[in-house]
Protein backbone atom coordinates (compact mmCIF):
# COMPACT_ATOMS: atom_id res chain seq x y z
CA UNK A 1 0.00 0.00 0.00
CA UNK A 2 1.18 3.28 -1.33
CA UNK A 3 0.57 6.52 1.00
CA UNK A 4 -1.45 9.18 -0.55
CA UNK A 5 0.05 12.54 0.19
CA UNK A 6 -2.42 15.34 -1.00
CA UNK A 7 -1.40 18.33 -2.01
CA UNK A 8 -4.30 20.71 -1.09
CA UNK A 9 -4.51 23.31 -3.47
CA UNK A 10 -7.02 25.41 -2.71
CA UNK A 11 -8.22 27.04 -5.88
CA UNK A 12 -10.50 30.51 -5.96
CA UNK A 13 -13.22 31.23 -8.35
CA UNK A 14 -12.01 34.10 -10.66
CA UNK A 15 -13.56 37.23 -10.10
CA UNK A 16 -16.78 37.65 -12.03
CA UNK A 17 -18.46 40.94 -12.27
CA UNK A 18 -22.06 40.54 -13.36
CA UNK A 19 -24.06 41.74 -16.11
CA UNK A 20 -26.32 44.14 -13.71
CA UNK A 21 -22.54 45.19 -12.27
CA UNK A 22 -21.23 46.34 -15.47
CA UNK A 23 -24.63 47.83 -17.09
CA UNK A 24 -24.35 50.07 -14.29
CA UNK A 25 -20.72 51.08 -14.11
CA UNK A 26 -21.26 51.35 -17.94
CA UNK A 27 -24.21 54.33 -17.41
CA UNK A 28 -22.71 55.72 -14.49
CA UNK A 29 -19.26 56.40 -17.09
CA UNK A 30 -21.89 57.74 -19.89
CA UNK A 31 -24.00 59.57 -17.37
CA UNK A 32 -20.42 61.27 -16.21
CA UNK A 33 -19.20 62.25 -19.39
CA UNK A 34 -22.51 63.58 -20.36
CA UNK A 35 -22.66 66.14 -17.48
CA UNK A 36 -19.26 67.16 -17.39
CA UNK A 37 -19.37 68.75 -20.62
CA UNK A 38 -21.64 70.98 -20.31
CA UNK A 39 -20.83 71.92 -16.64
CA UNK A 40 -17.04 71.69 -17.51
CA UNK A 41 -17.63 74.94 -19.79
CA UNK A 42 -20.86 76.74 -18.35
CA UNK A 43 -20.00 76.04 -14.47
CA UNK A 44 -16.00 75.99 -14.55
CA UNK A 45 -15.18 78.50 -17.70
CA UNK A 46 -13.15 75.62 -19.27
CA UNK A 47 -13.22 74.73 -22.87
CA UNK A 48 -11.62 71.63 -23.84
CA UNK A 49 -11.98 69.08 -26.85
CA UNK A 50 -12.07 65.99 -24.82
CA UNK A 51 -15.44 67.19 -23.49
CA UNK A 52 -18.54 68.62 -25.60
CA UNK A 53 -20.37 71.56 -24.67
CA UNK A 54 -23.74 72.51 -24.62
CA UNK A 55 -25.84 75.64 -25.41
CA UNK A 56 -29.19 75.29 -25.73
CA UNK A 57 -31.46 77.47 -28.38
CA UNK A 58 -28.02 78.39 -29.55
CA UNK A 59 -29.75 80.73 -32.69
CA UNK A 60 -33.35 80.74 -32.03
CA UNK A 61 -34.81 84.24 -31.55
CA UNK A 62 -31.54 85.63 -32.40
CA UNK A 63 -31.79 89.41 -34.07
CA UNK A 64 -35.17 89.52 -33.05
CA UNK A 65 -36.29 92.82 -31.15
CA UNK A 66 -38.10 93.51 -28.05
CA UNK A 67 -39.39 96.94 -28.03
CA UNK A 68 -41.49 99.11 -25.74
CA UNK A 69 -43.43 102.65 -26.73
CA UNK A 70 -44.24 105.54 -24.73
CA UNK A 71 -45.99 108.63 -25.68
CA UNK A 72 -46.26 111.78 -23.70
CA UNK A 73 -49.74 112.90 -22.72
CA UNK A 74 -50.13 117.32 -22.88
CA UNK A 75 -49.89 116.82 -19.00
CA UNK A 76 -46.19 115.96 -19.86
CA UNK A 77 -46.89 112.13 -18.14
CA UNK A 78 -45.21 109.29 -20.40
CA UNK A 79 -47.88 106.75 -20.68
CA UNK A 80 -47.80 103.08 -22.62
CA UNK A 81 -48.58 102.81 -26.01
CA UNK A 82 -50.12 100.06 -27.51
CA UNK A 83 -49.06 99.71 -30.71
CA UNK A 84 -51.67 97.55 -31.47
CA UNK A 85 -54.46 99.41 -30.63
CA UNK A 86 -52.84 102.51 -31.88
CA UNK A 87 -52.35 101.23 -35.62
CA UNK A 88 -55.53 98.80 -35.34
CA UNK A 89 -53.42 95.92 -36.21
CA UNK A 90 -54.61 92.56 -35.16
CA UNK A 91 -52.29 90.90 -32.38
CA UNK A 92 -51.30 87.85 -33.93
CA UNK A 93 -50.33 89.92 -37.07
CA UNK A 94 -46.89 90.48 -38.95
CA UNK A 95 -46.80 93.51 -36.04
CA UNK A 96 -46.35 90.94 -33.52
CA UNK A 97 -42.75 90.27 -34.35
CA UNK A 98 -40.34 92.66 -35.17
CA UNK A 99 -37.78 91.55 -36.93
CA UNK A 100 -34.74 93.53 -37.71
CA UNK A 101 -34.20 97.24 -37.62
CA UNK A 102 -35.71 98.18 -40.72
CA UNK A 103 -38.86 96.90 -39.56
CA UNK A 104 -38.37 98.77 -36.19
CA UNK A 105 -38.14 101.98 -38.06
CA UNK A 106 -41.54 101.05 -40.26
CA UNK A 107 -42.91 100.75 -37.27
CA UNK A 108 -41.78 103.80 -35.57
CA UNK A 109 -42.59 105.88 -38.46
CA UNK A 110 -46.35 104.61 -38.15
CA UNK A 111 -46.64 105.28 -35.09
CA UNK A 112 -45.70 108.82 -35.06
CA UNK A 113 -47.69 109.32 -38.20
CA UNK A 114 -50.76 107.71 -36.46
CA UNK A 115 -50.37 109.87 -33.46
CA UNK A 116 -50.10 113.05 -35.38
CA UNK A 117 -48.09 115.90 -36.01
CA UNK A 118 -45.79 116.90 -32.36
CA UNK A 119 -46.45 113.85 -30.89
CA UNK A 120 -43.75 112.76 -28.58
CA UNK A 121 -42.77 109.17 -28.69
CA UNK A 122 -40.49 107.13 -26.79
CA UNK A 123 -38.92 103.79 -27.62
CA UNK A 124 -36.97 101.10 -25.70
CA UNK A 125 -35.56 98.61 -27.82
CA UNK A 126 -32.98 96.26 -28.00
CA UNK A 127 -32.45 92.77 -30.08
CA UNK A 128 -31.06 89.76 -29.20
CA UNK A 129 -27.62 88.74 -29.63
CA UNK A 130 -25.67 85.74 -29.32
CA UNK A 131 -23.81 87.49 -26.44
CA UNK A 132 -26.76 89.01 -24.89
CA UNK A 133 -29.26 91.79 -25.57
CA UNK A 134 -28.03 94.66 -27.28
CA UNK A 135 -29.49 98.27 -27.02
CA UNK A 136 -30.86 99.68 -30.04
CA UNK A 137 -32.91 102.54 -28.93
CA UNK A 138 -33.33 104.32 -25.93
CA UNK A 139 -36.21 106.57 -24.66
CA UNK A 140 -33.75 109.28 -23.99
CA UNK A 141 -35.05 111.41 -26.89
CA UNK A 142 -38.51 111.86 -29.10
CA UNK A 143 -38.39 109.09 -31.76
CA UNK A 144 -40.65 111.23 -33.88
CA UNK A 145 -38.32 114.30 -33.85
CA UNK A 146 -36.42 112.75 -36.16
């Protein structure tokens, strides 16, 4: 009879990740990336081409103008004009938007012509700019004197 020395040799599993495991590592990397872009430039100020920004409505309503009338009553008080209701133009109408400068000036001109000879206007306008609003017109002076 032959002794039987045994040589234990303890083997380990390998180390298995699961599915679930890496699904979620997986979205959690996307997810990351995703965010940091955007935050990366808008939160932090740093531009970089490993990592995409994000602007959103980058050119919608761009050049378009947002402008506000005044006209001066004989008590000298600057009341709102309704531009509207002064040129009996239906709200929903190509008066609705204005669209560049040249139609701010159409507009302008109608106005004073509506309101009569003197009358004392005021506009407020400025149109919209990649960078921001920009100041077209102040009320600082009659628009109609001109």
């Amino acid at each position: 009879m032959a002794d039987i020395v045994s040589i234990r040799v303890i083997a380990r599993p390998a180390v298995r990740v699961s599915a679930g495991r890496l699904r979620l590592v997986a979205f959690i990397a996307i997810a990351a990336f995703m965010i940091a872009g955007p935050a990366a430039e808008q939160v932090f100020g740093l531009r970089t081409d490993w990592l995409r920004s994000w602007t959103m409505f980058s050119a919608i309503g761009v050049g378009v103008i947002d402008a506000s009338f005044e006209i001066r009553q004989p008590d000298g008080a600057l009341v709102a004009l309704d531009r509207f209701e002064m040129l009996g133009a239906a709200r929903d109408g190509k008066l609705k938007w204005i669209q560049n400068r040249e139609d701010l000036a159409s507009v302008i001109k109608r106005l004073c012509t509506a309101a009569g000879p003197g009358a004392d206007i005021r506009v407020r306008a400025r149109q919209a700019a990649r960078n921001g609003w920009q100041i077209i017109h102040t009320d600082a002076e009659n628009a109609c004197a001109d």
